[in-house]
N, C-alpha and C. Protein backbone atom coordinates (compact mmCIF):
# COMPACT_ATOMS: atom_id res chain seq x y z
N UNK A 1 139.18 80.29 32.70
CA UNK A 1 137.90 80.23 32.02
C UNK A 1 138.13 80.34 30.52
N UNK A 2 137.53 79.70 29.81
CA UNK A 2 137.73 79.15 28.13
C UNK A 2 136.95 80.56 27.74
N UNK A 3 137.12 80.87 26.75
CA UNK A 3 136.25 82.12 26.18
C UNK A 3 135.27 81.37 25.47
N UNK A 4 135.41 79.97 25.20
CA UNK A 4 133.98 79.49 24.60
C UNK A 4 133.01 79.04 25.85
N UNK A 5 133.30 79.15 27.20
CA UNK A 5 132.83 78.67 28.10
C UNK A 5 131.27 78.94 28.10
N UNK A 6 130.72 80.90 28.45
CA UNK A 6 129.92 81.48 28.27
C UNK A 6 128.64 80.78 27.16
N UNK A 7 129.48 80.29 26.43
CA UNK A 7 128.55 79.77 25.08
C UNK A 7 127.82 78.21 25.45
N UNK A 8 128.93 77.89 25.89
CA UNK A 8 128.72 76.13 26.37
C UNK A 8 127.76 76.39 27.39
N UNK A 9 127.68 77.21 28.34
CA UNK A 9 127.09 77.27 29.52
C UNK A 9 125.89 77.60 28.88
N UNK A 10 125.28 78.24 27.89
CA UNK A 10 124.17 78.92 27.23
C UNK A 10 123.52 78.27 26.85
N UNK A 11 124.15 77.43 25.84
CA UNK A 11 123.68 76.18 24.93
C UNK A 11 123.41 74.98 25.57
N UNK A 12 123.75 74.95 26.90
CA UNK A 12 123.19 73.86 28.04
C UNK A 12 122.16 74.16 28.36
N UNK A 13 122.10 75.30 28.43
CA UNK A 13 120.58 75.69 29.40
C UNK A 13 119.36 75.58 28.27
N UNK A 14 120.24 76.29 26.90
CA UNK A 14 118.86 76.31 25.60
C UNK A 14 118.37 74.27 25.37
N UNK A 15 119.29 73.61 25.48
CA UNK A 15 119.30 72.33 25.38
C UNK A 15 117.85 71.71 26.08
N UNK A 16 117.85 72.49 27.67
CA UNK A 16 117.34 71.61 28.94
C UNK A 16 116.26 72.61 28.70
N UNK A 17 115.75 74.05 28.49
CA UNK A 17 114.70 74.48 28.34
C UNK A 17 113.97 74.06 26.76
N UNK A 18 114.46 73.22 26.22
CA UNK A 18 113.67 72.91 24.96
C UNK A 18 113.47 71.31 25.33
N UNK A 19 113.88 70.58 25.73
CA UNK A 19 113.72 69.49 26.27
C UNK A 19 112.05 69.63 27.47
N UNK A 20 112.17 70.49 28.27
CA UNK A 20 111.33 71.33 28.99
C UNK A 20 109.76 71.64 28.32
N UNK A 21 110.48 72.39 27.21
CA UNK A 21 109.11 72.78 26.40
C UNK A 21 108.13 71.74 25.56
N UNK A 22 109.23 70.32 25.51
CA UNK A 22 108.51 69.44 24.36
C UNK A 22 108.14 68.53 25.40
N UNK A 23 108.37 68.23 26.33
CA UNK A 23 107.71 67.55 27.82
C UNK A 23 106.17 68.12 28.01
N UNK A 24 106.00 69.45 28.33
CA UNK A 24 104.62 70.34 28.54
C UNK A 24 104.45 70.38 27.43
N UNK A 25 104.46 70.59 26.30
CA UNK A 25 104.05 70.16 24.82
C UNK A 25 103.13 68.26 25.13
N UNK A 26 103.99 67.90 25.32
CA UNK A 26 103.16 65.91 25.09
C UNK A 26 102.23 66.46 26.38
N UNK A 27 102.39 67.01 27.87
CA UNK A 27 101.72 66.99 28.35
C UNK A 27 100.31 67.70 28.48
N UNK A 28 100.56 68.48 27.66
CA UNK A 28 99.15 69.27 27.12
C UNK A 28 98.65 68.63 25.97
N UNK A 29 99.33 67.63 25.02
CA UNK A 29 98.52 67.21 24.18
C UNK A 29 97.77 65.92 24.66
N UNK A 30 98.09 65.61 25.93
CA UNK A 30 97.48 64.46 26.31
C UNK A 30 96.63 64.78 27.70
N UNK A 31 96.54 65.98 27.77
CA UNK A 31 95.96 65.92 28.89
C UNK A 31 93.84 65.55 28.70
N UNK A 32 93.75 64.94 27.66
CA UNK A 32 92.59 64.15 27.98
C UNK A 32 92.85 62.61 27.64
N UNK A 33 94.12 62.01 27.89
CA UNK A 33 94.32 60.92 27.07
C UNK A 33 94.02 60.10 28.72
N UNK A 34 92.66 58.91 28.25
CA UNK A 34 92.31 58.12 29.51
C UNK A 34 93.01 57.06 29.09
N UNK A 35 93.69 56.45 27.54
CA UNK A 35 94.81 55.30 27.58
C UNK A 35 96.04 55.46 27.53
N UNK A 36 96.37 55.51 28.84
CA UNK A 36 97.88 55.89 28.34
C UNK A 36 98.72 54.70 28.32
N UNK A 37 98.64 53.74 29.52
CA UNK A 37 99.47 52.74 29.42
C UNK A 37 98.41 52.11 30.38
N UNK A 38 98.72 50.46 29.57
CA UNK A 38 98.21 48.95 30.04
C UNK A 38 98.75 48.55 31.28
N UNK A 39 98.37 48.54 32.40
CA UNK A 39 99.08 48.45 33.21
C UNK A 39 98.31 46.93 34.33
N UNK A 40 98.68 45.42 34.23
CA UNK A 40 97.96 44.65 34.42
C UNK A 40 96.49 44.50 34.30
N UNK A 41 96.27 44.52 32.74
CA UNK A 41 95.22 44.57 31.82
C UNK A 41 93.85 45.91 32.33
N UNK A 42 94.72 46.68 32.86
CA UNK A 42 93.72 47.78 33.00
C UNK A 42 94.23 49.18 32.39
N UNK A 43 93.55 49.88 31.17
CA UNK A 43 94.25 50.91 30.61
C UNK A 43 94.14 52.15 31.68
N UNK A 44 95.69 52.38 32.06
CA UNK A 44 95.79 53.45 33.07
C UNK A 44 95.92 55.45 31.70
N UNK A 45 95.24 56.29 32.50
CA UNK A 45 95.23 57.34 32.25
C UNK A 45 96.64 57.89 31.75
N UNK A 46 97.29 58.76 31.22
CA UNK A 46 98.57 59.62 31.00
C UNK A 46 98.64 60.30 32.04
N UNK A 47 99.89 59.61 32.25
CA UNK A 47 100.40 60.82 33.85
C UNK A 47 101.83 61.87 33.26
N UNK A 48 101.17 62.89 33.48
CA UNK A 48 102.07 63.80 33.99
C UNK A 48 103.70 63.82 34.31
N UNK A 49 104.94 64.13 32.82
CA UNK A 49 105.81 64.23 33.41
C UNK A 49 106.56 65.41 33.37
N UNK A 50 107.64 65.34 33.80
CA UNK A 50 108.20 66.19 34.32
C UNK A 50 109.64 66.56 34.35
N UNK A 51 110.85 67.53 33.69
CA UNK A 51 111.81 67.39 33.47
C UNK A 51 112.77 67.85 35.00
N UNK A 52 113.90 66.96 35.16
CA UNK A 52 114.39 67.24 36.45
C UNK A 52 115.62 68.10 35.89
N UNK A 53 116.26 69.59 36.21
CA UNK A 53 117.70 69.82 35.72
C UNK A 53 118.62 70.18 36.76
N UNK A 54 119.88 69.99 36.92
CA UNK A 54 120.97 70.64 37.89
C UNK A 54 121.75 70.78 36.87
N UNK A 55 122.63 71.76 37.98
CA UNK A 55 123.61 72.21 37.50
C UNK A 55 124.78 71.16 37.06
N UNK A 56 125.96 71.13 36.35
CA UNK A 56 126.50 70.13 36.05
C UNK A 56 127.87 69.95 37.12
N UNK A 57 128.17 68.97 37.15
CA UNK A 57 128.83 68.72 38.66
C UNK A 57 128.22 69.21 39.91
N UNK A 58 127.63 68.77 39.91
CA UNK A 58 127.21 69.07 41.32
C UNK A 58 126.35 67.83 41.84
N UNK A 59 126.03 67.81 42.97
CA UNK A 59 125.47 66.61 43.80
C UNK A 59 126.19 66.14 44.83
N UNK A 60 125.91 66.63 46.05
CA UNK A 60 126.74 66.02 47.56
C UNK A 60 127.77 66.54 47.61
N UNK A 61 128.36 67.94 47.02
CA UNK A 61 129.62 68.76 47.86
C UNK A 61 129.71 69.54 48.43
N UNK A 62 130.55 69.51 49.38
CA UNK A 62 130.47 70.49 50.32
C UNK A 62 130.44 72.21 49.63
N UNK A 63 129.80 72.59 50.54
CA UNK A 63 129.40 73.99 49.68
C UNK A 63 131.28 74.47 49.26
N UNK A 64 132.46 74.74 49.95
CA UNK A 64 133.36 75.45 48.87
C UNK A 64 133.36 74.97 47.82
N UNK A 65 133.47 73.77 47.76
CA UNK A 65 133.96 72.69 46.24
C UNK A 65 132.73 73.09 45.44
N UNK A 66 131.35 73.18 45.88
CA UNK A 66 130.45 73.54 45.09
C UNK A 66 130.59 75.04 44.65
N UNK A 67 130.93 75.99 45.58
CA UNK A 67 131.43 77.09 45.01
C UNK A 67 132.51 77.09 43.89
N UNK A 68 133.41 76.72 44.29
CA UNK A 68 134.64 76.37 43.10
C UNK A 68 133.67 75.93 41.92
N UNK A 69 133.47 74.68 42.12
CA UNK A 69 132.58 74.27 40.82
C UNK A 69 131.30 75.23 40.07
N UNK A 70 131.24 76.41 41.01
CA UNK A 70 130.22 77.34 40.29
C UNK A 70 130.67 78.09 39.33
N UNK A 71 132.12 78.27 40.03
CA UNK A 71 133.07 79.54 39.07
C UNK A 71 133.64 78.78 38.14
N UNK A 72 133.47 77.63 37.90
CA UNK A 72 134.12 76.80 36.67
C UNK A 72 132.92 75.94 36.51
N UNK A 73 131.83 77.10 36.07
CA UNK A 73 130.76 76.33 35.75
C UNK A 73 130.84 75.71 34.22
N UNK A 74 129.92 74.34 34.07
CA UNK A 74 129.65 74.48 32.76
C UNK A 74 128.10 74.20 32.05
N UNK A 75 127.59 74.34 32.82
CA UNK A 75 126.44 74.90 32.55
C UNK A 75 125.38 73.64 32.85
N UNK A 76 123.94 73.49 32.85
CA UNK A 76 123.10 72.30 33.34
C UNK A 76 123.09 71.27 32.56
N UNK A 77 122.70 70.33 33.41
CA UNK A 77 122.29 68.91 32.28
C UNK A 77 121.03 68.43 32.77
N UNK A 78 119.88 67.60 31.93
CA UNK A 78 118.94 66.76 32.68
C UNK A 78 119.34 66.22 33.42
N UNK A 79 118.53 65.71 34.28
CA UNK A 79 118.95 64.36 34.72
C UNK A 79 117.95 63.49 34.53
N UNK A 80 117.18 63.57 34.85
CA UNK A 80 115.49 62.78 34.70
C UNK A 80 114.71 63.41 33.90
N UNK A 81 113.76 62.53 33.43
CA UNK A 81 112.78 62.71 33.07
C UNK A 81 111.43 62.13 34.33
N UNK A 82 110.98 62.52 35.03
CA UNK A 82 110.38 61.84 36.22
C UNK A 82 108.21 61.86 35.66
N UNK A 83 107.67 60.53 36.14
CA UNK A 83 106.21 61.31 36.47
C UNK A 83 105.65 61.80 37.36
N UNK A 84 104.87 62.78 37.41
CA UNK A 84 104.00 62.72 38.47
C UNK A 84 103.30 62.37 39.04
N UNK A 85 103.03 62.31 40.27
CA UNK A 85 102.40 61.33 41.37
C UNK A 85 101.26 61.52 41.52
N UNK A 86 101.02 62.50 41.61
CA UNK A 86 99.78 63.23 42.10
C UNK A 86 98.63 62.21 41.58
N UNK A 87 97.35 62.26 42.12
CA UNK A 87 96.11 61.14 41.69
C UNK A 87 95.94 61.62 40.71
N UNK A 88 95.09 60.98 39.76
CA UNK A 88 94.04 60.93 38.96
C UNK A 88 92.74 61.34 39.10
N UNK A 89 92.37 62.06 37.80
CA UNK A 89 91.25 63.36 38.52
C UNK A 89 89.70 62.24 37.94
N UNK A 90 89.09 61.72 39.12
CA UNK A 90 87.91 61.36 38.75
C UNK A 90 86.64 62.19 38.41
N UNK A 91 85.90 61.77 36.69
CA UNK A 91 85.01 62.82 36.04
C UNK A 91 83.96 61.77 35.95
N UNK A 92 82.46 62.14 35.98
CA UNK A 92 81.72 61.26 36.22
C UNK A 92 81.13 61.37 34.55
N UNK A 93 80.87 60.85 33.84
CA UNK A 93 81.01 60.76 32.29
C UNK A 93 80.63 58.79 32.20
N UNK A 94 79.14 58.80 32.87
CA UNK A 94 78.75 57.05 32.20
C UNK A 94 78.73 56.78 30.72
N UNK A 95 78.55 57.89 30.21
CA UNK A 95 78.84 57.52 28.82
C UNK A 95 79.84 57.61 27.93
N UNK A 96 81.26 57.49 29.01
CA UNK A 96 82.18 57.52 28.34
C UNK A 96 82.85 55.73 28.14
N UNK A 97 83.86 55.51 26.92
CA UNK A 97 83.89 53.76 26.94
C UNK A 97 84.99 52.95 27.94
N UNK A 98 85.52 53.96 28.65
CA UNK A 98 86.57 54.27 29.72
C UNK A 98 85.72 54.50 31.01
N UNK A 99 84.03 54.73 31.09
CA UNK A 99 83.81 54.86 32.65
C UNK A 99 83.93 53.25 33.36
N UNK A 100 84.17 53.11 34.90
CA UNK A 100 84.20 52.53 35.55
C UNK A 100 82.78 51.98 36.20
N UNK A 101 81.88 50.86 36.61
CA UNK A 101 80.96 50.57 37.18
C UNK A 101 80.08 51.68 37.68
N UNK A 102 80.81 52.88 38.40
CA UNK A 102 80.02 53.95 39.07
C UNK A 102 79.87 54.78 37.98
N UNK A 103 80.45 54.92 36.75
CA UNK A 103 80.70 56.26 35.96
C UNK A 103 81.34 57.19 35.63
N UNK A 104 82.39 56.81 36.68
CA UNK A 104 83.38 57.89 36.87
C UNK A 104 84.41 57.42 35.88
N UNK A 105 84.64 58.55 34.83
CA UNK A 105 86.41 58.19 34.29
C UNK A 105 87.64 58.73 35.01
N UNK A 106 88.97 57.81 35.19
CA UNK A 106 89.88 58.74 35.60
C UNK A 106 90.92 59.06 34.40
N UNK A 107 90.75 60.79 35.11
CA UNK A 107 91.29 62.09 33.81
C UNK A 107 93.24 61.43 34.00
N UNK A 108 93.65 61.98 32.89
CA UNK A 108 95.22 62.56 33.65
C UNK A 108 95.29 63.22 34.26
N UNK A 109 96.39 63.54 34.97
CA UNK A 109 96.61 65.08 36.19
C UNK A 109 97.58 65.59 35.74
N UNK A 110 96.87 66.14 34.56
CA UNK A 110 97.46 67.04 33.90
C UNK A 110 96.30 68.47 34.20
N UNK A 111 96.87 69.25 34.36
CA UNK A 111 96.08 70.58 34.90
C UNK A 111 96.72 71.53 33.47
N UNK A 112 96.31 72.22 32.87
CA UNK A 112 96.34 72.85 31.56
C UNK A 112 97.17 74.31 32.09
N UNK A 113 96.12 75.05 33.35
CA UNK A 113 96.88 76.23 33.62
C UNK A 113 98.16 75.82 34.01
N UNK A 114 98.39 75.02 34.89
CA UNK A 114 99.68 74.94 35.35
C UNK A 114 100.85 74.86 33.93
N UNK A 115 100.32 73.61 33.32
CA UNK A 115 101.46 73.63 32.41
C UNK A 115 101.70 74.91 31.18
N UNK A 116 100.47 75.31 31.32
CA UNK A 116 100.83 76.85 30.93
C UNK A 116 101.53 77.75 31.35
N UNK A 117 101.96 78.03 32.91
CA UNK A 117 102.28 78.70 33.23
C UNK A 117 104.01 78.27 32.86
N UNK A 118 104.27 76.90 33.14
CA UNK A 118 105.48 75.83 32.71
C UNK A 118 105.95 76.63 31.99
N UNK A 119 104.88 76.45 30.85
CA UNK A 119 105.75 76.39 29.31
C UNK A 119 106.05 77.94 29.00
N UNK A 120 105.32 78.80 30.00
CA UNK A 120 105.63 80.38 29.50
C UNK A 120 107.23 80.97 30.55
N UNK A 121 107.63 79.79 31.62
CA UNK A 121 108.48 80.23 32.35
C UNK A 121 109.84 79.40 31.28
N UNK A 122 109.46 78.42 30.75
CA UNK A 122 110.48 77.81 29.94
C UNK A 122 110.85 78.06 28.46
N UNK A 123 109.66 78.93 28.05
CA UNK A 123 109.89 79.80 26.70
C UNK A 123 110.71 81.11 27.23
N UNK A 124 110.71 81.91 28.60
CA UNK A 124 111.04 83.15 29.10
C UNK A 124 112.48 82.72 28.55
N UNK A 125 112.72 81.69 29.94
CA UNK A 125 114.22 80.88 30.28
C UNK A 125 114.84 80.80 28.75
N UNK A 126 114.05 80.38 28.17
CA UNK A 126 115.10 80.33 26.92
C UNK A 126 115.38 81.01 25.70
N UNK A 127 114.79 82.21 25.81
CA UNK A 127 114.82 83.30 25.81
C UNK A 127 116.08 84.34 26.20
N UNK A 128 115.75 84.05 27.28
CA UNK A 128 116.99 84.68 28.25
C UNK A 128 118.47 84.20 27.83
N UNK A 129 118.43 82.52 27.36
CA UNK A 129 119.69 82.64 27.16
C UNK A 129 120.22 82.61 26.08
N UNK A 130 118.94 82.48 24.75
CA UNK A 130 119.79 82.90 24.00
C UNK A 130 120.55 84.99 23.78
N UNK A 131 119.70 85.62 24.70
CA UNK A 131 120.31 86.61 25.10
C UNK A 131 121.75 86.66 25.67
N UNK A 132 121.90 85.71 26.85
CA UNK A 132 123.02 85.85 27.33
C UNK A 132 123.99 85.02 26.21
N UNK A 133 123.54 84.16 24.72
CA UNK A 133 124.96 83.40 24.65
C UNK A 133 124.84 84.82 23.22
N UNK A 134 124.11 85.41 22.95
CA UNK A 134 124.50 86.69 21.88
C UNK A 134 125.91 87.76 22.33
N UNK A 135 125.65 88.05 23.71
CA UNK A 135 126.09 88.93 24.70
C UNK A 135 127.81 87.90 24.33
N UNK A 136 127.25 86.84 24.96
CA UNK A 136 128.82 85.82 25.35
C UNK A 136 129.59 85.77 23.53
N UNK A 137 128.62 85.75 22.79
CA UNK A 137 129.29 85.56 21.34
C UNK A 137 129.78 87.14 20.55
N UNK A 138 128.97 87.86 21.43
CA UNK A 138 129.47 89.50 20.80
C UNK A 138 130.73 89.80 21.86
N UNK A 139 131.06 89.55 23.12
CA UNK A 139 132.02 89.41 23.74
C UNK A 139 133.09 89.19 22.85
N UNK A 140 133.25 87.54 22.50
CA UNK A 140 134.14 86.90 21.98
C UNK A 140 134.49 87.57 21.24
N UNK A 141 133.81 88.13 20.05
CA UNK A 141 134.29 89.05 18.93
C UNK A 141 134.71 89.96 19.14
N UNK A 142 134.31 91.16 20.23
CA UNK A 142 135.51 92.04 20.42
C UNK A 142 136.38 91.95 20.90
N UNK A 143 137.10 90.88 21.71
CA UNK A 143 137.95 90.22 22.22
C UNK A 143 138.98 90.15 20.96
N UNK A 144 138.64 89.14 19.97
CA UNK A 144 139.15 88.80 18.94
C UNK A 144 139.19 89.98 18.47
N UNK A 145 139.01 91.76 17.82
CA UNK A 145 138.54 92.63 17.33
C UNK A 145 139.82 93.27 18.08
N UNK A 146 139.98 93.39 19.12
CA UNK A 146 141.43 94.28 20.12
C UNK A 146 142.18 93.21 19.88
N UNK A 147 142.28 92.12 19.93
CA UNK A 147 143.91 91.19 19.32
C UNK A 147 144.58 91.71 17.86
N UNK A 148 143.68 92.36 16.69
CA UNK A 148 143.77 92.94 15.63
C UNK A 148 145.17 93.55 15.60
């Protein structure tokens, strides 16, 4: 294990939780946006996305090798950026320039609490590590400090 490892592994995770935070960031600033994209000449609503992360190496090994690969971790990467599926929230608003024949506009599905709750588990998360890469960088130094 590299003694800069701890750090790399830290600075992966601060990477993918700020990536995280500016995702629920666009998605709360759009969560009333009814144009989001033209989609065969009909302006579709803003959908909802969503950041995907794993761990790095990993995908389809058998759990030892994935163990091995835990203890020589190096910390997460994105992988996706994905949207969400979920419908579109119909609001009945005839006087909006976006209602449909009946009146109804469709919202994004974007839900506000939820991505609140997102963005307070992905501000925690990153949080946390810049705790753990202080810890991993005050390590290093007394390390270096007993080689003296």
């Amino acid at each position: 294990m590299s003694m800069f490892q701890p750090l790399n592994i830290s600075s992966s995770a601060l990477t993918a939780q700020r990536l995280k935070m500016d995702t629920i960031s666009s998605n709360i600033a759009n969560a009333t946006t009814t144009r989001g994209q033209l989609v065969e000449g009909v302006w579709m609503p803003y959908r909802r996305k969503m950041v995907e992360v794993q761990a790095n190496g990993t995908g389809g090994t058998p759990f030892s090798q994935f163990l091995q690969n835990e203890m020589n971790s190096n910390g997460v990467k994105v992988t996706r950026i994905v949207e969400d599926k979920t419908p579109f929230r119909p609001v009945y608003d005839p006087t909006h320039p976006d209602a449909n024949n009946e009146g109804y506009v469709m919202m994004p599905n974007v839900d506000i609490t939820k991505e609140m709750v997102d963005l307070m588990t992905a501000s925690r998360t990153y949080e946390a590590n810049i705790t753990a890469f202080n810890v991993g960088k005050n390590m290093s130094l007394k390390a270096l400090d007993i080689g003296r």
